[in-house]
PDB file of N, CA and C in Angstrom:
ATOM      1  N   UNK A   1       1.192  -1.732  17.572  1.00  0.00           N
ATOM      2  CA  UNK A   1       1.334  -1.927  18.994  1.00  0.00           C
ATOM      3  C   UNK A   1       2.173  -3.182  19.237  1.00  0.00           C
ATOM      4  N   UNK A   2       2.986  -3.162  20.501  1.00  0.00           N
ATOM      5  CA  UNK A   2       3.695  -4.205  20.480  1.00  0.00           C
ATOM      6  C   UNK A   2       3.013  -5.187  21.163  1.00  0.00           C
ATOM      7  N   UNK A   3       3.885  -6.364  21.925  1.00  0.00           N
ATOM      8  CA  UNK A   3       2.765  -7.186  22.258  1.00  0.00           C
ATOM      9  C   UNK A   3       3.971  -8.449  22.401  1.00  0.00           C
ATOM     10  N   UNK A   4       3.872  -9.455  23.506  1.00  0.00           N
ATOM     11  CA  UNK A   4       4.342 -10.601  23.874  1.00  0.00           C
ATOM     12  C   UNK A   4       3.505 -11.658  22.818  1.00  0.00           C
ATOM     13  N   UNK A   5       4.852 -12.510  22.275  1.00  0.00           N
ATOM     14  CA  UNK A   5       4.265 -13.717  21.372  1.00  0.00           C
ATOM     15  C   UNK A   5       5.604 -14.759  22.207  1.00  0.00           C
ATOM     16  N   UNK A   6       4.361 -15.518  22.452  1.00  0.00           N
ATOM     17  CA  UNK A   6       5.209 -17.143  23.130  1.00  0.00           C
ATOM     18  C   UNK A   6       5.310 -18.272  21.647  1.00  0.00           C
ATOM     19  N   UNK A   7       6.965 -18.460  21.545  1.00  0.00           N
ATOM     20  CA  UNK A   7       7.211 -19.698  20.576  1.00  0.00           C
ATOM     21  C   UNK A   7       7.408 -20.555  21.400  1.00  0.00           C
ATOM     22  N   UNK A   8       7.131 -22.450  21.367  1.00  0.00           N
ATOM     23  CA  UNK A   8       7.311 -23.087  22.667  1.00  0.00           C
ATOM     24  C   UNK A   8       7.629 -22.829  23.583  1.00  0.00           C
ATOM     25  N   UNK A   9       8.485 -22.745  24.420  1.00  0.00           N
ATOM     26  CA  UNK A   9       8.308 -21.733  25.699  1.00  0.00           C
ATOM     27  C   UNK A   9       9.142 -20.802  26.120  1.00  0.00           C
ATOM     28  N   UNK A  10       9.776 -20.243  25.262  1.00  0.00           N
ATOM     29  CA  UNK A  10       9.902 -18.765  25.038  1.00  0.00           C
ATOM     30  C   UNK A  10       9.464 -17.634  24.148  1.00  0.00           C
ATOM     31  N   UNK A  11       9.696 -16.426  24.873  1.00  0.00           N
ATOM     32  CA  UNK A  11       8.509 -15.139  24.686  1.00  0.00           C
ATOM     33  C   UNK A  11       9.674 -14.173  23.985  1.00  0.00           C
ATOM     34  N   UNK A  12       8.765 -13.391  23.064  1.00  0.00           N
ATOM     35  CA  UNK A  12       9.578 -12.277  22.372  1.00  0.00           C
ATOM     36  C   UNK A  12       8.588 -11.431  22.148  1.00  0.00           C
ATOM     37  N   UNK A  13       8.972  -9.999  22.646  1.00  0.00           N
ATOM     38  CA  UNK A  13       8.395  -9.091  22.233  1.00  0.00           C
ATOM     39  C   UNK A  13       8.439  -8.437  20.860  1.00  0.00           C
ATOM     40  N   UNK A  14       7.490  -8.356  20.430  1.00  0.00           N
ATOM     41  CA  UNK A  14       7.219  -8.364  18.672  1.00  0.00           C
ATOM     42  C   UNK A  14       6.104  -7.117  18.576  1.00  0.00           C
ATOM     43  N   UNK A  15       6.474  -7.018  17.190  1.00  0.00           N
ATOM     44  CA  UNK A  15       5.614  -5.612  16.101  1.00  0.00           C
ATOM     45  C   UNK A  15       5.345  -5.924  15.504  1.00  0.00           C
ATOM     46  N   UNK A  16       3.902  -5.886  15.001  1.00  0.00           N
ATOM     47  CA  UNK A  16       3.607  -5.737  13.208  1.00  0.00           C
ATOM     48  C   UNK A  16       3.679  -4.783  12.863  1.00  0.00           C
ATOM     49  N   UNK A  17       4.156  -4.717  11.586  1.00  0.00           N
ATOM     50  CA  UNK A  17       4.311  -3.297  10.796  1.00  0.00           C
ATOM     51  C   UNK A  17       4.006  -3.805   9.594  1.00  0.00           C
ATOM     52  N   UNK A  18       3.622  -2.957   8.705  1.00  0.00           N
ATOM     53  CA  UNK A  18       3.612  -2.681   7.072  1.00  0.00           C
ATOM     54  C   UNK A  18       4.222  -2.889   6.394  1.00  0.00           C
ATOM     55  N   UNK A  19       4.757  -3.508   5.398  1.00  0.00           N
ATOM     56  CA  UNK A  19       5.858  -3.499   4.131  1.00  0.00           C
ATOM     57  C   UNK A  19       5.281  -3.945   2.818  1.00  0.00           C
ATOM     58  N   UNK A  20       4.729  -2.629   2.896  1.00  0.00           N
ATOM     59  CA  UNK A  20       4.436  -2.478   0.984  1.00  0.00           C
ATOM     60  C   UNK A  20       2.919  -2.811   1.468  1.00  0.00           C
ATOM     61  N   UNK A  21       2.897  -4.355   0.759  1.00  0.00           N
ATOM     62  CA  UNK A  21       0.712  -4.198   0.840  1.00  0.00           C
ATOM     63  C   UNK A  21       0.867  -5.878   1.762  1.00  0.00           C
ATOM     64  N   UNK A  22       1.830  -6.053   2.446  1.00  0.00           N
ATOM     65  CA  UNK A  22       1.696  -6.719   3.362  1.00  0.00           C
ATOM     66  C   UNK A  22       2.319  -6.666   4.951  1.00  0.00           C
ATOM     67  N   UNK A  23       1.475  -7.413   5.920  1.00  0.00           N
ATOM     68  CA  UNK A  23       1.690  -7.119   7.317  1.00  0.00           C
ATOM     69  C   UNK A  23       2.591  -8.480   8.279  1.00  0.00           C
ATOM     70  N   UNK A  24       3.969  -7.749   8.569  1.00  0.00           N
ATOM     71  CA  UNK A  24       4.788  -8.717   9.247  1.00  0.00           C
ATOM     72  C   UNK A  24       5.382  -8.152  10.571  1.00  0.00           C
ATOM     73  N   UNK A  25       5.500  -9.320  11.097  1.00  0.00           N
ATOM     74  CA  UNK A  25       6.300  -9.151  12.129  1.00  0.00           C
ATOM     75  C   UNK A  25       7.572  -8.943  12.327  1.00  0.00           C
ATOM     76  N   UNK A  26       7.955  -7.858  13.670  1.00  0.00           N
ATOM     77  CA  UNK A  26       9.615  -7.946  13.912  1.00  0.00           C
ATOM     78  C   UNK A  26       9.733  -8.038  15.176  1.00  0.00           C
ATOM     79  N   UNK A  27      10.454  -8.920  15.516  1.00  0.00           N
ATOM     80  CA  UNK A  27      11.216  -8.963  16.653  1.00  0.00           C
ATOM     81  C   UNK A  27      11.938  -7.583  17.414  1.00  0.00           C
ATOM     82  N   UNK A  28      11.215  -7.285  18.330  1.00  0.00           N
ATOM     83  CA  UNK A  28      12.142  -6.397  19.250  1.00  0.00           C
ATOM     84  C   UNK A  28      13.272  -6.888  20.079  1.00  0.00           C
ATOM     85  N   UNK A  29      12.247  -7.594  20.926  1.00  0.00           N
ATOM     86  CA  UNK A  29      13.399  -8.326  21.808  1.00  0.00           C
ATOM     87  C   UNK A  29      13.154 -10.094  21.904  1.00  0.00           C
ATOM     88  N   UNK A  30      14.255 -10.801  22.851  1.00  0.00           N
ATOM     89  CA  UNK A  30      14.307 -12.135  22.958  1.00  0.00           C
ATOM     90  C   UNK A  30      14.029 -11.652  24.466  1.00  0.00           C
ATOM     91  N   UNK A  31      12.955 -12.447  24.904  1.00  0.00           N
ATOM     92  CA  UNK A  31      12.854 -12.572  26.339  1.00  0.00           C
ATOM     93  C   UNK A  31      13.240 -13.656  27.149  1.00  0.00           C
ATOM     94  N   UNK A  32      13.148 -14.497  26.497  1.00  0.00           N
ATOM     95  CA  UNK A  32      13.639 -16.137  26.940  1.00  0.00           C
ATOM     96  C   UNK A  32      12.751 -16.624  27.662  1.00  0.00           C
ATOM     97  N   UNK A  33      12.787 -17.276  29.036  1.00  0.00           N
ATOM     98  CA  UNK A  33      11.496 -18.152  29.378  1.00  0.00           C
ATOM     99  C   UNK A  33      10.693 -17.324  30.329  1.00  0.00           C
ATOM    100  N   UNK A  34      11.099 -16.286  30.268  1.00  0.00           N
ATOM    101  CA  UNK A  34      10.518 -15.830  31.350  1.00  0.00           C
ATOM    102  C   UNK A  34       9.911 -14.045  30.827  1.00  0.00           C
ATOM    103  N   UNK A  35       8.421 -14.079  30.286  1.00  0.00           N
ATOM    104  CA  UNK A  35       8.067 -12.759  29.673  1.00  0.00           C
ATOM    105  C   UNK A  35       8.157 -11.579  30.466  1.00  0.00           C
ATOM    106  N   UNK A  36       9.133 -11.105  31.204  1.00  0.00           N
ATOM    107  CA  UNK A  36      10.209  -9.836  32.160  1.00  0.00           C
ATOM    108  C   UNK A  36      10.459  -9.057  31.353  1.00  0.00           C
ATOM    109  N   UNK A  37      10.292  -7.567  31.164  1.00  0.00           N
ATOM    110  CA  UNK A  37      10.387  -6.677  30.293  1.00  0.00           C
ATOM    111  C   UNK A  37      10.444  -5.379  31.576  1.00  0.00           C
ATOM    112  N   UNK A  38      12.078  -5.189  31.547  1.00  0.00           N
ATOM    113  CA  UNK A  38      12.589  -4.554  32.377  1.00  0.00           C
ATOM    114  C   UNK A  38      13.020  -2.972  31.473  1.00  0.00           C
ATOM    115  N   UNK A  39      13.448  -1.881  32.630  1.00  0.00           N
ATOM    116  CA  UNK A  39      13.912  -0.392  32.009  1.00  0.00           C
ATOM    117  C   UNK A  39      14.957  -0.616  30.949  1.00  0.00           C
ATOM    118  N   UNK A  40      16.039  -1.585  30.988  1.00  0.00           N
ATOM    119  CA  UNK A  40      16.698  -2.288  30.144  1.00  0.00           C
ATOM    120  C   UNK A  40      16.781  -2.668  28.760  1.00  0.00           C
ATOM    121  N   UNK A  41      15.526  -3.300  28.892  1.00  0.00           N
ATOM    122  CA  UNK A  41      15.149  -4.039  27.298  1.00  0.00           C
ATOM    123  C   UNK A  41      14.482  -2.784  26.668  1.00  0.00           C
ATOM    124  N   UNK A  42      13.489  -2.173  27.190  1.00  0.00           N
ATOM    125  CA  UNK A  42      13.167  -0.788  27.115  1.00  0.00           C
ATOM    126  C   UNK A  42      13.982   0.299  25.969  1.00  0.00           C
ATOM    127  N   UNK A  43      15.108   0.453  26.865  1.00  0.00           N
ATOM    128  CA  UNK A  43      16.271   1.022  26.161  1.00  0.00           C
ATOM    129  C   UNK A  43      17.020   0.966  25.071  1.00  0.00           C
ATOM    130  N   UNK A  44      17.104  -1.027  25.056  1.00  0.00           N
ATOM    131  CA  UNK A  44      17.798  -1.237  23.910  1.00  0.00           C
ATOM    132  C   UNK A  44      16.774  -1.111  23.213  1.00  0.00           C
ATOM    133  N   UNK A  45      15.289  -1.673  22.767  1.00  0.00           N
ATOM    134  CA  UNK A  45      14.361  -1.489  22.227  1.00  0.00           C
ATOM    135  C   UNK A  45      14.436   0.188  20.915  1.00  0.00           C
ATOM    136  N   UNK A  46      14.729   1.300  22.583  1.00  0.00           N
ATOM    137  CA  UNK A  46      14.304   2.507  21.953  1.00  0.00           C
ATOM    138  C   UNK A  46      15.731   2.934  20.841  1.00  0.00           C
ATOM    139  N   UNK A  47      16.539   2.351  21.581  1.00  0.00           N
ATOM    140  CA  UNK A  47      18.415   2.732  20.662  1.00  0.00           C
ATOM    141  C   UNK A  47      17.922   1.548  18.985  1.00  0.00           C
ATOM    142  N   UNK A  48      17.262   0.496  18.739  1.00  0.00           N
ATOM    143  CA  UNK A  48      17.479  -0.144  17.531  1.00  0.00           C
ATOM    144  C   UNK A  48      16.175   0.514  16.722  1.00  0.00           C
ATOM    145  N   UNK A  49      15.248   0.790  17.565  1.00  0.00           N
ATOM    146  CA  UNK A  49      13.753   0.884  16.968  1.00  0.00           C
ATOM    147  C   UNK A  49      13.277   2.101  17.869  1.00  0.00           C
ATOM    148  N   UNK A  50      13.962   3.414  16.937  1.00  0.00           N
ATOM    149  CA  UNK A  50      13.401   5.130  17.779  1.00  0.00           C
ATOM    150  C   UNK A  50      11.989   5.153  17.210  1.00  0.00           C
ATOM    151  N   UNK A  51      11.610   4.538  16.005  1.00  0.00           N
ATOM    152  CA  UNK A  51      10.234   5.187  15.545  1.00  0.00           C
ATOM    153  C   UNK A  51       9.056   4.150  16.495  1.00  0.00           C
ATOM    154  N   UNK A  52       9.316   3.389  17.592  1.00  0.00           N
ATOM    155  CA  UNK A  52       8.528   2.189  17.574  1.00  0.00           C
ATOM    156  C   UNK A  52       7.984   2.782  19.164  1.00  0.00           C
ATOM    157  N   UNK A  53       6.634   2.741  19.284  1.00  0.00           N
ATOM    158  CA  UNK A  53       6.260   3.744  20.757  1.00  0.00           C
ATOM    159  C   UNK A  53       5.329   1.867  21.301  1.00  0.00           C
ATOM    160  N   UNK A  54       6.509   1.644  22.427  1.00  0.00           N
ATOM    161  CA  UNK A  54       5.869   0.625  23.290  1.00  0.00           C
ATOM    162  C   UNK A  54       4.966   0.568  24.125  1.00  0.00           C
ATOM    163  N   UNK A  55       3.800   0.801  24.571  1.00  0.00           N
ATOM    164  CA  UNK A  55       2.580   0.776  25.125  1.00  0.00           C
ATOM    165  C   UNK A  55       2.528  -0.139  26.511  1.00  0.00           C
ATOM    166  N   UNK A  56       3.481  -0.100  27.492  1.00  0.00           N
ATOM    167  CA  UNK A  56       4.095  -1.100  28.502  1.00  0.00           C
ATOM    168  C   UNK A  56       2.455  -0.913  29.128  1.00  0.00           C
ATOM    169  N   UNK A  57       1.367  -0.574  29.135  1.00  0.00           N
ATOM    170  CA  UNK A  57      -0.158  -0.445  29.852  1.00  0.00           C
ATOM    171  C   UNK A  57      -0.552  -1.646  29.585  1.00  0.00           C
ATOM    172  N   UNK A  58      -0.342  -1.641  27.938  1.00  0.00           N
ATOM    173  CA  UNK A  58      -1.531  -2.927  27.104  1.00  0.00           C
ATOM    174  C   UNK A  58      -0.490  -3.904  27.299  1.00  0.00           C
ATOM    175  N   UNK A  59       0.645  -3.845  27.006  1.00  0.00           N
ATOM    176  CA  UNK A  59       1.386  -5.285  27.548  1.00  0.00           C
ATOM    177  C   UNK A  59       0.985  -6.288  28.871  1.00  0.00           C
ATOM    178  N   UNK A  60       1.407  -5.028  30.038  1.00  0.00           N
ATOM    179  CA  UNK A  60       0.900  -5.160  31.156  1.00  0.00           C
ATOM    180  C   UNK A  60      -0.691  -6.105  31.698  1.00  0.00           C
ATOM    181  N   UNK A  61      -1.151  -5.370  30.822  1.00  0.00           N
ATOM    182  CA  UNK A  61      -3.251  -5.579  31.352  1.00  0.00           C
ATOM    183  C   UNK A  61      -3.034  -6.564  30.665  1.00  0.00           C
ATOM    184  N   UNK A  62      -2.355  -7.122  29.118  1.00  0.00           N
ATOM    185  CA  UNK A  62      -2.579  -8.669  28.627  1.00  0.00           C
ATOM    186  C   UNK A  62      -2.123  -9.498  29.438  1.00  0.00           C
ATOM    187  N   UNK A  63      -1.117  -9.369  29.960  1.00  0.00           N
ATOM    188  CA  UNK A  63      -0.370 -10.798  30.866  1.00  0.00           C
ATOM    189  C   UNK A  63      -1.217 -10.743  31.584  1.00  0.00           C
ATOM    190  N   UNK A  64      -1.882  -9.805  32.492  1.00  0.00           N
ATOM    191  CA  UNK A  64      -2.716  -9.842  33.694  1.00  0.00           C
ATOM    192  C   UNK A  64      -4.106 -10.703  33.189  1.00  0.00           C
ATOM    193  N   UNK A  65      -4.605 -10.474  32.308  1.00  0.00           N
ATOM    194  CA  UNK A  65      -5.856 -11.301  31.887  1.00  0.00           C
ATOM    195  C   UNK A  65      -5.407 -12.527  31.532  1.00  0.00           C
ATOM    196  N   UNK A  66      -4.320 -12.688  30.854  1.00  0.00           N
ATOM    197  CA  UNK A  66      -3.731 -14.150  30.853  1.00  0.00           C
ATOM    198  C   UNK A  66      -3.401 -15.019  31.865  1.00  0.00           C
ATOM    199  N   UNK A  67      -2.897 -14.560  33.130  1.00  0.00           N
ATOM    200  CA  UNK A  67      -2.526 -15.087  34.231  1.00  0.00           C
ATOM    201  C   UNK A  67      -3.987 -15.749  34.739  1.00  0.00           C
ATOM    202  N   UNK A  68      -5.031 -14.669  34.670  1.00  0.00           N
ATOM    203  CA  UNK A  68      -6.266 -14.672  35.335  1.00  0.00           C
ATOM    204  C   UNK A  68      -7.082 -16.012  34.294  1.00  0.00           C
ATOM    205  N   UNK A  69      -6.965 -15.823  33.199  1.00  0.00           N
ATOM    206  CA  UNK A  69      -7.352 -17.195  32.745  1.00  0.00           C
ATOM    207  C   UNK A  69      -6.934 -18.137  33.548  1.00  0.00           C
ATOM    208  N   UNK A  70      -5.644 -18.243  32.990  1.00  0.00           N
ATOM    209  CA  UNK A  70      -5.165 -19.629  33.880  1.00  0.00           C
ATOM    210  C   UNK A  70      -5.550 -19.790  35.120  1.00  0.00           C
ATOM    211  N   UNK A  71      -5.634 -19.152  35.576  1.00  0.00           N
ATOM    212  CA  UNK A  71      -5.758 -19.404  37.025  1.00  0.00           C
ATOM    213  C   UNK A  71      -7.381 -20.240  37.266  1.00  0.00           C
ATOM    214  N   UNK A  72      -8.205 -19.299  36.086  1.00  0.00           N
ATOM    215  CA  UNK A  72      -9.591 -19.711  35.766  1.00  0.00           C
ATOM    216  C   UNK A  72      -9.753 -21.212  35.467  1.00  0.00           C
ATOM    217  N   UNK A  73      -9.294 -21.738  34.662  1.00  0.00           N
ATOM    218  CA  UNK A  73      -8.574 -23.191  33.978  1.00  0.00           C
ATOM    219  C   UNK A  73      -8.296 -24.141  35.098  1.00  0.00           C
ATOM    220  N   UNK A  74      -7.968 -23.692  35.897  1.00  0.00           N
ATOM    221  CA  UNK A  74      -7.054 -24.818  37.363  1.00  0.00           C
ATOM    222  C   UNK A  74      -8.292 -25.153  37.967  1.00  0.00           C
ATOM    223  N   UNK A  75      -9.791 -25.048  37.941  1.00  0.00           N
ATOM    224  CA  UNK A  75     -10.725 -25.358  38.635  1.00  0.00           C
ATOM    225  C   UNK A  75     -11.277 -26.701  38.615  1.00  0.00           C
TER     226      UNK A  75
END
């Protein structure tokens, strides 16, 4: 499943996958500072990586519980 990973403060959408008897990551996309994952990135996504099925639900519902932390945090 894919999934937003923040390096200092920019976001890339990333995969783990399998290789051999260990588990790594790949970069799909560079999002830059701002985790926006438009029909666009989508596309190029599906043209470099056809076998890779993006789950834009669980992406979605994570930022949303993340936001909602923070927001939790500001009290």
């Amino acid at each position: 499943m894919a999934f937003i990973r923040k390096k200092g403060s920019y976001y890339y959408l990333v995969q783990s996958v399998r290789d051999r008897d260990a588990v790594r990551q790949i970069t799909l996309a560079y999002l830059g500072k701002s985790p926006k994952i438009d029909a666009n990135v989508i596309e190029r996504i599906k043209e470099k990586y056809p076998d890779i099925n993006i789950d834009m639900t669980a992406i979605n519902l994570k930022k949303k519980i993340e936001r909602e932390e923070d927001w939790l945090e500001c009290d």
